[in-house]
N, C-alpha and C. Protein backbone atom coordinates (compact mmCIF):
# COMPACT_ATOMS: atom_id res chain seq x y z
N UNK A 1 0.82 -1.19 0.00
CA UNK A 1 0.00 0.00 0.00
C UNK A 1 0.86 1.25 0.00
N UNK A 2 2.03 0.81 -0.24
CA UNK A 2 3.32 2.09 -0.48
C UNK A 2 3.17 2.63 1.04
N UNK A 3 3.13 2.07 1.74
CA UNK A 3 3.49 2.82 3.72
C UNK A 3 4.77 2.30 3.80
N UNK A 4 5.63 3.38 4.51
CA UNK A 4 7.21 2.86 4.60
C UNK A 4 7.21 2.28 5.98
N UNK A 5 8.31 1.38 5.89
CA UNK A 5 8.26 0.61 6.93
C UNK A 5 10.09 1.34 7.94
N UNK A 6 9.94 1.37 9.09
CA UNK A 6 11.08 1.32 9.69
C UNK A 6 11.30 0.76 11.07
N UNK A 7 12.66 0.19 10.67
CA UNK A 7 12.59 -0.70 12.40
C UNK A 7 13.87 -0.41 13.47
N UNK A 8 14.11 -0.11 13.84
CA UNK A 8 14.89 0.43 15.00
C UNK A 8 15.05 -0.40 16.04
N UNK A 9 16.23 -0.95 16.44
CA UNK A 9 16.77 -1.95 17.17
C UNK A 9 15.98 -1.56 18.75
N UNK A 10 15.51 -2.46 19.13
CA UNK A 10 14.53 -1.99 20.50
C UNK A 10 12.71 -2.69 19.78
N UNK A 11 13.08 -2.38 19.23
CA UNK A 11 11.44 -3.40 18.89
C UNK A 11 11.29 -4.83 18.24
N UNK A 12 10.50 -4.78 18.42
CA UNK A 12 9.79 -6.57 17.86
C UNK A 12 9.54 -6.64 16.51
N UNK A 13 10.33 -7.74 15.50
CA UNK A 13 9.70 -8.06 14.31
C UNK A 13 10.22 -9.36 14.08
N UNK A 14 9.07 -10.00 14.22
CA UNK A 14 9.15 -11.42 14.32
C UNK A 14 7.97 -12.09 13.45
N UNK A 15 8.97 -13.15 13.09
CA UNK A 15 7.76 -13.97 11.58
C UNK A 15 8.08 -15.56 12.63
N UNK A 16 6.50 -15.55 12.06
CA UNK A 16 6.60 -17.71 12.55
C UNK A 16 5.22 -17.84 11.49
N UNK A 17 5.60 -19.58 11.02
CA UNK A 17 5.13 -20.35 9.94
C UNK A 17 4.25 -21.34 10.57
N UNK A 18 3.07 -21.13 9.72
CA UNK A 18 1.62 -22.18 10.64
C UNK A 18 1.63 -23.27 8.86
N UNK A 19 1.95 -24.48 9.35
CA UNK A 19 1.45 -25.62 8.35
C UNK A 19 0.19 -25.93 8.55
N UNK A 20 -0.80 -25.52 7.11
CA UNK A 20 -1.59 -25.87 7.59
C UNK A 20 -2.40 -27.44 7.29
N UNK A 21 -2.80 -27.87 8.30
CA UNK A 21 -3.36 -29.18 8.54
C UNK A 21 -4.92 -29.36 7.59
N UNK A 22 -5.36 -30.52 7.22
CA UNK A 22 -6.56 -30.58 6.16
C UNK A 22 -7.81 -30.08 7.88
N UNK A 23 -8.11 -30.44 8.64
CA UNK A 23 -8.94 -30.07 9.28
C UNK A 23 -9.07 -28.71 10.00
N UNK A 24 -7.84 -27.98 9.96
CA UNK A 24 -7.91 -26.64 10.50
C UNK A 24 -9.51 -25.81 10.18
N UNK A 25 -9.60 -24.73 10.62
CA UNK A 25 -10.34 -23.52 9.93
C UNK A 25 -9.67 -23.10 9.25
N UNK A 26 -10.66 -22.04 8.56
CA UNK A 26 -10.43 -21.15 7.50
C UNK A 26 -8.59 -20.53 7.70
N UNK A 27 -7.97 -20.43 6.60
CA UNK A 27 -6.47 -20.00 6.87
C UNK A 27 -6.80 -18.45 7.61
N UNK A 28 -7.64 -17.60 7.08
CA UNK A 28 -8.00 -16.17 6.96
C UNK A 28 -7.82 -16.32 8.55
N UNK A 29 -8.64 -16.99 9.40
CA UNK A 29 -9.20 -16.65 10.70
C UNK A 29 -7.67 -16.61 11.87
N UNK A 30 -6.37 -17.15 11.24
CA UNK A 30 -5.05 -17.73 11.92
C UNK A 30 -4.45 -15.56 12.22
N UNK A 31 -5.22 -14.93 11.45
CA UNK A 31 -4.85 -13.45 11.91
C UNK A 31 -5.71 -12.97 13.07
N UNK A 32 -6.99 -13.81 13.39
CA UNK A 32 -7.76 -13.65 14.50
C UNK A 32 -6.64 -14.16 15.62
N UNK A 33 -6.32 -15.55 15.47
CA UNK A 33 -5.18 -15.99 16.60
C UNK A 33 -4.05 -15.37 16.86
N UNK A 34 -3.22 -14.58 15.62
CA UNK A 34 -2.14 -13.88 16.20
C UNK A 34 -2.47 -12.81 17.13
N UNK A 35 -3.46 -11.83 16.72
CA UNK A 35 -3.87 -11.13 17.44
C UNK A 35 -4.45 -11.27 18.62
N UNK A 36 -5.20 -12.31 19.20
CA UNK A 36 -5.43 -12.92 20.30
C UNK A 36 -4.15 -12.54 21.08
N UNK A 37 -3.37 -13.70 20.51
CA UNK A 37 -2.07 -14.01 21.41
C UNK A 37 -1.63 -12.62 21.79
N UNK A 38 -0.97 -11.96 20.87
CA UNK A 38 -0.46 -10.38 20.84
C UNK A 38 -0.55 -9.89 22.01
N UNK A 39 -2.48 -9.93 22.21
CA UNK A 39 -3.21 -9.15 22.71
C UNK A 39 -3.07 -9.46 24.35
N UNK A 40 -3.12 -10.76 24.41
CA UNK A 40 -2.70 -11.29 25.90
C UNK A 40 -1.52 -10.68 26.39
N UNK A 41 -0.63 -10.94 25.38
CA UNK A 41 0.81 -10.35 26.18
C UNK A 41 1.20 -9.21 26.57
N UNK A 42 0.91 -8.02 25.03
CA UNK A 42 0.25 -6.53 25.87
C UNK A 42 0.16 -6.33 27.29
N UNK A 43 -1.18 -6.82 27.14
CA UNK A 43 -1.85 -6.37 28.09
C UNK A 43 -0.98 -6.70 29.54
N UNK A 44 -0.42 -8.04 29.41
CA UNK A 44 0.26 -8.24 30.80
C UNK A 44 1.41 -7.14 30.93
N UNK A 45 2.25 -6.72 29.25
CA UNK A 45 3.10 -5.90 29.92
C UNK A 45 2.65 -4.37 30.17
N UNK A 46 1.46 -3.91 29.60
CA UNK A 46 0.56 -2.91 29.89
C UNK A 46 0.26 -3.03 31.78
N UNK A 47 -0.02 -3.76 31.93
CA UNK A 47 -0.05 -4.43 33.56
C UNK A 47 -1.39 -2.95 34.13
N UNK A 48 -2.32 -2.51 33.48
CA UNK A 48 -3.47 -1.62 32.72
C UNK A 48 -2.98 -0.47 33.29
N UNK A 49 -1.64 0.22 32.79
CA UNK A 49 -1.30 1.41 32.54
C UNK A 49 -1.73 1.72 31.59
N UNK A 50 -2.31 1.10 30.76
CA UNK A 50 -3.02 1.77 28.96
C UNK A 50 -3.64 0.70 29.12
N UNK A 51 -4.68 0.97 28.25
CA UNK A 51 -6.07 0.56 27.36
C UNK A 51 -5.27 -0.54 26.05
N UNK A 52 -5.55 -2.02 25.94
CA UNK A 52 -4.59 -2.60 24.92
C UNK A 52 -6.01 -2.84 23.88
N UNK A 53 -6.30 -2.86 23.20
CA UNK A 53 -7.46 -3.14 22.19
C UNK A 53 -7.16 -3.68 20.74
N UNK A 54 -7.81 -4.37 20.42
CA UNK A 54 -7.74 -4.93 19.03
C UNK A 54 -8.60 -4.40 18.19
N UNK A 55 -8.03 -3.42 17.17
CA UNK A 55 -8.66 -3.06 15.90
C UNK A 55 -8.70 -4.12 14.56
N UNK A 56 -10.26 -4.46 14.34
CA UNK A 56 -10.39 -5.14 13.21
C UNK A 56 -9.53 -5.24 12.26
N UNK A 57 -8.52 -6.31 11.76
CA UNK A 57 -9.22 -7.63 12.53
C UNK A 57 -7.55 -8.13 13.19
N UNK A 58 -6.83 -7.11 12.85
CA UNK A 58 -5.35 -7.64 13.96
C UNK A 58 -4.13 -6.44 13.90
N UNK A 59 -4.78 -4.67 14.22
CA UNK A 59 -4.13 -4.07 14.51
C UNK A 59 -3.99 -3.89 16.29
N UNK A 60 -3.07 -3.54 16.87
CA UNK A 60 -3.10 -3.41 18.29
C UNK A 60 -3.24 -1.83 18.97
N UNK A 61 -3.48 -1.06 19.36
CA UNK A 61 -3.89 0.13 19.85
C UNK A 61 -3.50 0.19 21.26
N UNK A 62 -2.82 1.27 21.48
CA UNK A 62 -2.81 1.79 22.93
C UNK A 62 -3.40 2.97 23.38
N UNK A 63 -4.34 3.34 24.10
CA UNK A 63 -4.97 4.65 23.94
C UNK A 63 -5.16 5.27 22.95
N UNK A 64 -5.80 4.59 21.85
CA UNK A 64 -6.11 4.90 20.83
C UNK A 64 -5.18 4.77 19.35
N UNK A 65 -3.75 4.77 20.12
CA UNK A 65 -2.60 4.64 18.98
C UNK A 65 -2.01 3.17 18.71
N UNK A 66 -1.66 2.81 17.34
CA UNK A 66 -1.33 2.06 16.99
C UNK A 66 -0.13 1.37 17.43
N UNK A 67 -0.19 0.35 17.81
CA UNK A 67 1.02 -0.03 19.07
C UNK A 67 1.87 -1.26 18.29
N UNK A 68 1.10 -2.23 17.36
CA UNK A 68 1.43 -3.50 16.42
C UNK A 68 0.91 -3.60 15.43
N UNK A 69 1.44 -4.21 14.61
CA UNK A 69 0.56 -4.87 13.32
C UNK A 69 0.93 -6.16 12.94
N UNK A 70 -0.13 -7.07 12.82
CA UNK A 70 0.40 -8.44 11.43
C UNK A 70 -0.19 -8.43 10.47
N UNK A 71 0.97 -9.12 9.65
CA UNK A 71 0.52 -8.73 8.33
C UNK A 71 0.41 -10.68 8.04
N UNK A 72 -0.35 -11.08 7.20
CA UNK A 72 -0.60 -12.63 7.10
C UNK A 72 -0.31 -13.05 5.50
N UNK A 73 0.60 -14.23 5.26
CA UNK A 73 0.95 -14.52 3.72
C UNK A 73 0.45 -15.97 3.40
N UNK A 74 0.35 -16.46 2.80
CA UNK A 74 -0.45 -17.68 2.05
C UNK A 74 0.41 -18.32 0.77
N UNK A 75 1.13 -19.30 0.86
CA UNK A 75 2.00 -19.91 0.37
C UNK A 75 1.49 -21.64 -0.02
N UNK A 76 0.93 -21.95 -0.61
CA UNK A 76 0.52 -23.23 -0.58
C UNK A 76 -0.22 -23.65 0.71
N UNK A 77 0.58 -24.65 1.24
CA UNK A 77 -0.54 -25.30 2.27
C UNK A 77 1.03 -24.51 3.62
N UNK A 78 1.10 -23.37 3.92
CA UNK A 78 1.76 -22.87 4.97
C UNK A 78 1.67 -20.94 5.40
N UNK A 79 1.45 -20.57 5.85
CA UNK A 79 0.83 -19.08 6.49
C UNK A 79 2.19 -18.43 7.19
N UNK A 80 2.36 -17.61 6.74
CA UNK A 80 3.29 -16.85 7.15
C UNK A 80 2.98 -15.55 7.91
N UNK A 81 3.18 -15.40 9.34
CA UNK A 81 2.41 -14.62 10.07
C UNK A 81 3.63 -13.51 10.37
N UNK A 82 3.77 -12.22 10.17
CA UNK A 82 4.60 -11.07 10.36
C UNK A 82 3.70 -10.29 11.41
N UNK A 83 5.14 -10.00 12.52
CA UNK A 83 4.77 -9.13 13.98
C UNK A 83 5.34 -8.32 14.16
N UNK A 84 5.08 -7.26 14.02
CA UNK A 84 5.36 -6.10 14.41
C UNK A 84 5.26 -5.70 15.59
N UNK A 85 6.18 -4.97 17.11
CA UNK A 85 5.42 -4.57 17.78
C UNK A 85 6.30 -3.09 18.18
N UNK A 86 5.87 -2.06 18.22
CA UNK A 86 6.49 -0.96 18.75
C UNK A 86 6.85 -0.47 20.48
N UNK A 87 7.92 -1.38 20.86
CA UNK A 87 8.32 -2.08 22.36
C UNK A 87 8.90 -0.63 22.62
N UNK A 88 10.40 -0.18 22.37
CA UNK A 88 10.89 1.03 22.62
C UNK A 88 10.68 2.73 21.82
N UNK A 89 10.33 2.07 20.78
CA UNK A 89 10.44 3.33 19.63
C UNK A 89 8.98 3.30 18.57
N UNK A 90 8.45 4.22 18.21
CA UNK A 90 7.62 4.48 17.44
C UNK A 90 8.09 5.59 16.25
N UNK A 91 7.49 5.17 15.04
CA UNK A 91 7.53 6.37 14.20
C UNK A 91 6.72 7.38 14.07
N UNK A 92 7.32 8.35 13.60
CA UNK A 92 6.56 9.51 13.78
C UNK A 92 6.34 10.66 12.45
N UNK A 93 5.58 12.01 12.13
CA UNK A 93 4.87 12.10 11.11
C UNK A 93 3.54 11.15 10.13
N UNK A 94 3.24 9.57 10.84
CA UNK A 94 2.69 9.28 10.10
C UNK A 94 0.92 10.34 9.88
N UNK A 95 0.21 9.58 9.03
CA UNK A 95 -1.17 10.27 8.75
C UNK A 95 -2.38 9.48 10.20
N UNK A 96 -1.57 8.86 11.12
CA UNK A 96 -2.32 8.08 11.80
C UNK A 96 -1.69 7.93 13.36
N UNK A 97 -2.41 8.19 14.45
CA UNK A 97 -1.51 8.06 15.95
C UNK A 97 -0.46 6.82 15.73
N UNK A 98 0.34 7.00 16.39
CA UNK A 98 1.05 5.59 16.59
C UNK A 98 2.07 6.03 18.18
N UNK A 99 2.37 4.56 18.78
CA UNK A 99 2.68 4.65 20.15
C UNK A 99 3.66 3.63 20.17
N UNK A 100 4.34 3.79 21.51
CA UNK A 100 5.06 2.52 21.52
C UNK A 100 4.92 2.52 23.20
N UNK A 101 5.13 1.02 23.55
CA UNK A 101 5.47 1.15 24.90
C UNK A 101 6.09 1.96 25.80
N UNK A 102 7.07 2.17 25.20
CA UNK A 102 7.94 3.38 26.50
C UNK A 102 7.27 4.55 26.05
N UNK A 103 6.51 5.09 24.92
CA UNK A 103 6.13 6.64 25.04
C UNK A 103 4.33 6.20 25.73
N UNK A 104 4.31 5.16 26.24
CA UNK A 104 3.24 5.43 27.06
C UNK A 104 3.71 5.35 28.66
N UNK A 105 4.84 5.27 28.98
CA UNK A 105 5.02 5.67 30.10
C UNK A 105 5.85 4.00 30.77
N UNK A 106 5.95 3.00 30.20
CA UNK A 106 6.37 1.86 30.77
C UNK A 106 7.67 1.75 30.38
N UNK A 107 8.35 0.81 30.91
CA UNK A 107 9.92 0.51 30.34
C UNK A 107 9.65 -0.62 29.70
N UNK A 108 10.42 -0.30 28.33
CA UNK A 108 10.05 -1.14 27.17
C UNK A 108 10.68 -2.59 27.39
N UNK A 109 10.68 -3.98 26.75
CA UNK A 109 10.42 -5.05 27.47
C UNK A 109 11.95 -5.15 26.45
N UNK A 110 12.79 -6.21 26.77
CA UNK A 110 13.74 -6.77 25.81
C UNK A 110 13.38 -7.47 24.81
N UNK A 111 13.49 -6.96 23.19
CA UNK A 111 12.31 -8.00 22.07
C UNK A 111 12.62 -9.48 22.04
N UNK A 112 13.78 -9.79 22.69
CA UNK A 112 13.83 -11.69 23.14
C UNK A 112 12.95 -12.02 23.49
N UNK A 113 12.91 -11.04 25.29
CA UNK A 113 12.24 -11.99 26.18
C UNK A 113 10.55 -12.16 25.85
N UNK A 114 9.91 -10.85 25.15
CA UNK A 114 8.92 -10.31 24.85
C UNK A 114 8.38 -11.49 23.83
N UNK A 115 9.52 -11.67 22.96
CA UNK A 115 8.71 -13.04 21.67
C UNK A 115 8.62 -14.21 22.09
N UNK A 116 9.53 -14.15 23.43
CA UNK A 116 9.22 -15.68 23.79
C UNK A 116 8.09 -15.59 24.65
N UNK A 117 7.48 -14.93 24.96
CA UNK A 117 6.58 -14.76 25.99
C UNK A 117 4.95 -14.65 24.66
N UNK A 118 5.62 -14.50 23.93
CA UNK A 118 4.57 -14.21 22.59
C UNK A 118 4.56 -15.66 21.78
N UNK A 119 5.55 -16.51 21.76
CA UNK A 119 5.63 -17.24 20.78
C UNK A 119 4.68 -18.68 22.07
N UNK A 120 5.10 -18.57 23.34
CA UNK A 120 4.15 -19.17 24.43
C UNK A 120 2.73 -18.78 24.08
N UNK A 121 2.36 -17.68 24.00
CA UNK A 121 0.51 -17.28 24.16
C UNK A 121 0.00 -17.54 22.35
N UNK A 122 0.95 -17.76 21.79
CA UNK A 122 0.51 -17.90 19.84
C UNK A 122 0.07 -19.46 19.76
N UNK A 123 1.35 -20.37 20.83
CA UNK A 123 0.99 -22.03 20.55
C UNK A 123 -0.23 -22.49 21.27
N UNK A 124 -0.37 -21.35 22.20
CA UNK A 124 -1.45 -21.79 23.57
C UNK A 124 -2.88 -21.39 22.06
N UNK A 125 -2.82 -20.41 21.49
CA UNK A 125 -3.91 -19.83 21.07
C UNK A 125 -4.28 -20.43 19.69
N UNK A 126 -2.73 -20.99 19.15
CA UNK A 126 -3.09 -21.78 17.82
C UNK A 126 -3.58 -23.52 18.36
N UNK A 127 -3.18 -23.86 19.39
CA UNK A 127 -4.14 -25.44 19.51
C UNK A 127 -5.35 -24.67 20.09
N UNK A 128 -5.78 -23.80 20.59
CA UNK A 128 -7.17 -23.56 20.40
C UNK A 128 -8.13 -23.85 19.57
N UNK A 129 -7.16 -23.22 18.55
CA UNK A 129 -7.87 -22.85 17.14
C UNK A 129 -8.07 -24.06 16.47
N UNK A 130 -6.83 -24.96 16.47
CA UNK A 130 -7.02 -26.19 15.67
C UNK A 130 -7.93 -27.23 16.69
N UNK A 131 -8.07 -27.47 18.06
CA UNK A 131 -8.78 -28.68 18.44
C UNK A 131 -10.07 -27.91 18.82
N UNK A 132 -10.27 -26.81 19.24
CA UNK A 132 -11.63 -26.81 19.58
C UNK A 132 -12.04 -25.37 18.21
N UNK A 133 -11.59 -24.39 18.08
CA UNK A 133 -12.50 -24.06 16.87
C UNK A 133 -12.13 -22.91 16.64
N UNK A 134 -12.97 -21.45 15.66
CA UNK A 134 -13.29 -20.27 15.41
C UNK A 134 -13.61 -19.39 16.60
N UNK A 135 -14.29 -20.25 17.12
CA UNK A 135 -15.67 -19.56 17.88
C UNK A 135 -14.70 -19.41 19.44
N UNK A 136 -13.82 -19.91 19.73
CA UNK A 136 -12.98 -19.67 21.19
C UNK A 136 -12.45 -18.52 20.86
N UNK A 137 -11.67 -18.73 19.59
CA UNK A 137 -10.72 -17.44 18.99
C UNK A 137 -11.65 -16.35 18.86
N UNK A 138 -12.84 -16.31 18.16
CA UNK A 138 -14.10 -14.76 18.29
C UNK A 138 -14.04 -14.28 19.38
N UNK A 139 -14.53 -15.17 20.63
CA UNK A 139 -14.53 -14.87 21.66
C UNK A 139 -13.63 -14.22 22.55
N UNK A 140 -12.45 -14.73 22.74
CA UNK A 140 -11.31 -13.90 22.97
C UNK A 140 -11.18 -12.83 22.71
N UNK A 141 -11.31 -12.71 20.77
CA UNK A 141 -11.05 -11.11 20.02
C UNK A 141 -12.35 -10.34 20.25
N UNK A 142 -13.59 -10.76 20.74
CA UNK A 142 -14.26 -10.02 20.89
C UNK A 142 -14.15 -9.56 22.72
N UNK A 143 -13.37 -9.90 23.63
CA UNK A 143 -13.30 -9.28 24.55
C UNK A 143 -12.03 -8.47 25.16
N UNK A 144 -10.81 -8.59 23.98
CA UNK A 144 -10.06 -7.82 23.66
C UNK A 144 -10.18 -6.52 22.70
N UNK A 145 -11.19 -6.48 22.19
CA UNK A 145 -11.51 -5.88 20.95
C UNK A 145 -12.13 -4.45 20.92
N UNK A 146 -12.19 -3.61 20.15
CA UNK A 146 -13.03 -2.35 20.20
C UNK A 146 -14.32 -2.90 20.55
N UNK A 147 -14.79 -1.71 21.78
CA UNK A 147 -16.51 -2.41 21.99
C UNK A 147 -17.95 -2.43 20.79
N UNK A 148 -18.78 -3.15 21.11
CA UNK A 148 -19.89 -2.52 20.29
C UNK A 148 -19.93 -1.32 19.66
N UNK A 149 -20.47 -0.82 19.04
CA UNK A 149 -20.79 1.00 18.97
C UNK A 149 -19.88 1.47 18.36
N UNK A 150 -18.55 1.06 18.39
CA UNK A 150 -17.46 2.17 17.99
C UNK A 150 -17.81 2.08 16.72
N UNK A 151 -17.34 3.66 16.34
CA UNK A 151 -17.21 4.09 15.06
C UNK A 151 -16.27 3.61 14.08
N UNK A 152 -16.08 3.59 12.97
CA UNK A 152 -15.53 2.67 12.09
C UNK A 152 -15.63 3.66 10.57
N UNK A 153 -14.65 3.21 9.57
CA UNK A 153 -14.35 3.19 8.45
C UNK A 153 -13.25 2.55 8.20
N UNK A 154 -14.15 1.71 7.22
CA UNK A 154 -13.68 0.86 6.21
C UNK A 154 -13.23 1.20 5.09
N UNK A 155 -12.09 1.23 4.46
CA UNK A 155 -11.34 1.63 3.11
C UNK A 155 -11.40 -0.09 2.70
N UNK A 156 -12.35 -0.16 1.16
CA UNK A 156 -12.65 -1.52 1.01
C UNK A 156 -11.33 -1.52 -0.61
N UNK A 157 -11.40 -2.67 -1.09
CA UNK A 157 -10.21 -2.94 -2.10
C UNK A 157 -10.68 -2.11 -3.49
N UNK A 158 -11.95 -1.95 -3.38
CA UNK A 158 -12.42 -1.22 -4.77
C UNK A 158 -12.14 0.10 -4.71
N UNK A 159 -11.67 0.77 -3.48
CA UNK A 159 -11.80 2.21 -3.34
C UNK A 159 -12.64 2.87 -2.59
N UNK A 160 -14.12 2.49 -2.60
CA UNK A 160 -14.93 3.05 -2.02
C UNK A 160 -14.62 2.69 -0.48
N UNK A 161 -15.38 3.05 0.78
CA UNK A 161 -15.54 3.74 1.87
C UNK A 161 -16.82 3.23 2.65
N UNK A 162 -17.19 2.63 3.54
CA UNK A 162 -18.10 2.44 4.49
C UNK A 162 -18.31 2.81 5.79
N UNK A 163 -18.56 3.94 5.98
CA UNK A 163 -18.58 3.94 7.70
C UNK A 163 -19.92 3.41 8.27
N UNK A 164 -19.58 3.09 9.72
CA UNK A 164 -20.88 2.68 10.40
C UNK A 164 -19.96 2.50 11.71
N UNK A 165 -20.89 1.82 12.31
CA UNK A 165 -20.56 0.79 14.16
C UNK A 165 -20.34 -0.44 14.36
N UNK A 166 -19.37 -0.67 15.15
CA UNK A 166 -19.09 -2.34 15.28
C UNK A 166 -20.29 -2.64 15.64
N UNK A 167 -20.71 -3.45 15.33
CA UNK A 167 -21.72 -4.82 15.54
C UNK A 167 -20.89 -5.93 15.90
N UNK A 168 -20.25 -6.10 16.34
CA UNK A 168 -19.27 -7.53 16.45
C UNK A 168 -19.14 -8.37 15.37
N UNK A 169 -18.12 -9.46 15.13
CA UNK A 169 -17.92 -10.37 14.27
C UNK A 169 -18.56 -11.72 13.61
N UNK A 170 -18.74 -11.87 12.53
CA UNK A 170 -18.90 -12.66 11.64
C UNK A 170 -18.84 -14.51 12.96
N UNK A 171 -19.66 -15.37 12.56
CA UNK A 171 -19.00 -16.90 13.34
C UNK A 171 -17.42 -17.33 12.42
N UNK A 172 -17.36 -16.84 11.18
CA UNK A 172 -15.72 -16.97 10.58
C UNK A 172 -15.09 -15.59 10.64
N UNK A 173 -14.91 -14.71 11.92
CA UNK A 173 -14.15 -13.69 12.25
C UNK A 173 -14.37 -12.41 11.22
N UNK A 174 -15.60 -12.23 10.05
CA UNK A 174 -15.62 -10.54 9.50
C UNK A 174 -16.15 -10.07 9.95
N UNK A 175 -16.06 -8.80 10.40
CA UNK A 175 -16.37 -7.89 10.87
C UNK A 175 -18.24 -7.76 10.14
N UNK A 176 -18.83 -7.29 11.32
CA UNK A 176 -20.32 -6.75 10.87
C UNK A 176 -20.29 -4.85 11.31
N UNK A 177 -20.73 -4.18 10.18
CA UNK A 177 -20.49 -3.02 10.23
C UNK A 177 -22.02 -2.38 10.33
N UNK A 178 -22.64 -1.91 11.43
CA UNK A 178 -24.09 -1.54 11.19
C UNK A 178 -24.02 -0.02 10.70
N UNK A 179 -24.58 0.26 9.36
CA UNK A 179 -24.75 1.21 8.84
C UNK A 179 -25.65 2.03 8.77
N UNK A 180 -25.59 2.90 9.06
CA UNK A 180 -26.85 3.96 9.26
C UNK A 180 -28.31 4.07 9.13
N UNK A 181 -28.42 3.23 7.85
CA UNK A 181 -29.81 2.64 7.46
C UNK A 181 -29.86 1.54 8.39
N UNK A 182 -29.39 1.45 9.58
CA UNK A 182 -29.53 0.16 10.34
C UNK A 182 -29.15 -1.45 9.87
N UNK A 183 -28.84 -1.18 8.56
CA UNK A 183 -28.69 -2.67 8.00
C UNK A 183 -27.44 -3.06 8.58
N UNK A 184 -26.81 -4.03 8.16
CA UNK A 184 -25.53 -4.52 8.41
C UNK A 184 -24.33 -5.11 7.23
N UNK A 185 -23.22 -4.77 7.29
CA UNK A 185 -22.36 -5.16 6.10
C UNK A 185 -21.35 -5.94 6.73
N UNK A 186 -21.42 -6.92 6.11
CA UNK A 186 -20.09 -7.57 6.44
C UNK A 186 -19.27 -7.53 5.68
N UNK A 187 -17.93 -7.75 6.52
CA UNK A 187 -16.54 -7.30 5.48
C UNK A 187 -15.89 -8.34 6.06
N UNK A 188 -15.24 -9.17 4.67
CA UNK A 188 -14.18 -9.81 5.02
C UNK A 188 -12.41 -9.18 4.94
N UNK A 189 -12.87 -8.07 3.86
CA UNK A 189 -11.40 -7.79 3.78
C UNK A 189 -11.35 -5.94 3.80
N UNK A 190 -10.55 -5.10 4.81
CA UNK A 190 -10.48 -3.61 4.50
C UNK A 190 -9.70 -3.21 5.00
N UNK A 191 -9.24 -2.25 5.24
CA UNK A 191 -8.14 -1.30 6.09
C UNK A 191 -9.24 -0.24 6.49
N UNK A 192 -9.20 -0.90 8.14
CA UNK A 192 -9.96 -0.06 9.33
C UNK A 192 -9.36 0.96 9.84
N UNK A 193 -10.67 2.40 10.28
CA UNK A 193 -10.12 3.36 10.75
C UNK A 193 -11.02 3.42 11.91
N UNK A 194 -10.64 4.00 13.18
CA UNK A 194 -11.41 4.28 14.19
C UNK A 194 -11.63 5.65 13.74
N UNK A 195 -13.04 5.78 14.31
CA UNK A 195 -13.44 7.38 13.43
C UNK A 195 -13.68 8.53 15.48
């Protein structure tokens, strides 16, 4: 999407590879689980000095600012999951808040000890996913997650634009967007804005 990327020694960027098995779920929903996991660990090192929240469907937020991102790849039968997390340093000028741990006031974690503590809550959250289901992983992201109500825009792949209110998620993790006319849209795929 032409966004520059920069990484600065002090933060997290870490890739791990999900094979996937013939009985799994949907590959799509394995960005619901990273974010799960993510989201657990946050929060413990947040220890609720900040607000940790999950923006549809696996950005991370700290008081509103963008704190992580994964990005998810699809290679035959194997998923390539990219982690971003902004531990000591954040960039700055973007068109969008962004935060990092230490500029919210905590001492930023060492990105070793931090992935291993991440790569623990990803295996806990991926046999979730594979022996009991979708619906553990919703659950989770829906109580980590922006609440009901919040405001929303959607930048969809055609160009056009949807705003509305979370309605919560899809039983295969898309987002339901209630739109003004009260109806509801579901989206499987967009780049979310909190409005």
């Amino acid at each position: 999407m032409g966004r520059g990327w920069h990484s600065p020694i002090g933060n997290l960027y870490a890739t791990t590879l999900v094979r996937l098995q013939p009985h799994d779920p949907a590959a799509a929903t394995l960005a619901l689980v990273a974010a799960v996991a993510l989201h657990e660990v946050l929060t413990a090192y947040a220890a609720d000095t900040c607000a940790i929240v999950i923006k549809w469907p696996n950005d991370l937020l700290a008081n509103g600012a963008k704190l992580a991102g994964i990005l998810l790849e699809r290679a035959n039968d194997a998923v390539v999951i990219g982690i971003g997390v902004n531990l000591g340093f954040h960039p700055v000028g973007l068109d969008r808040p962004v935060t990092s741990l230490a500029a919210q006031g905590l001492d930023a974690p060492d990105p070793h000890y931090f992935c291993e503590d991440l790569a623990r809550a990803f295996a806990h959250w991926l046999a979730q996913w594979r022996n009991i289901g979708v619906a553990a992983i919703r659950q989770a992201w829906l109580r980590g997650g922006h609440p009901a109500g919040t405001a929303l825009t959607a930048n969809l792949g055609d160009g056009s634009s949807v705003e509305g209110l979370f309605d919560g998620l899809e039983p295969d993790g898309a987002l339901r967007l209630r739109l003004a006319d009260r109806t509801v849209r579901v989206i499987h795929a967009a780049d979310v804005f909190l409005i």
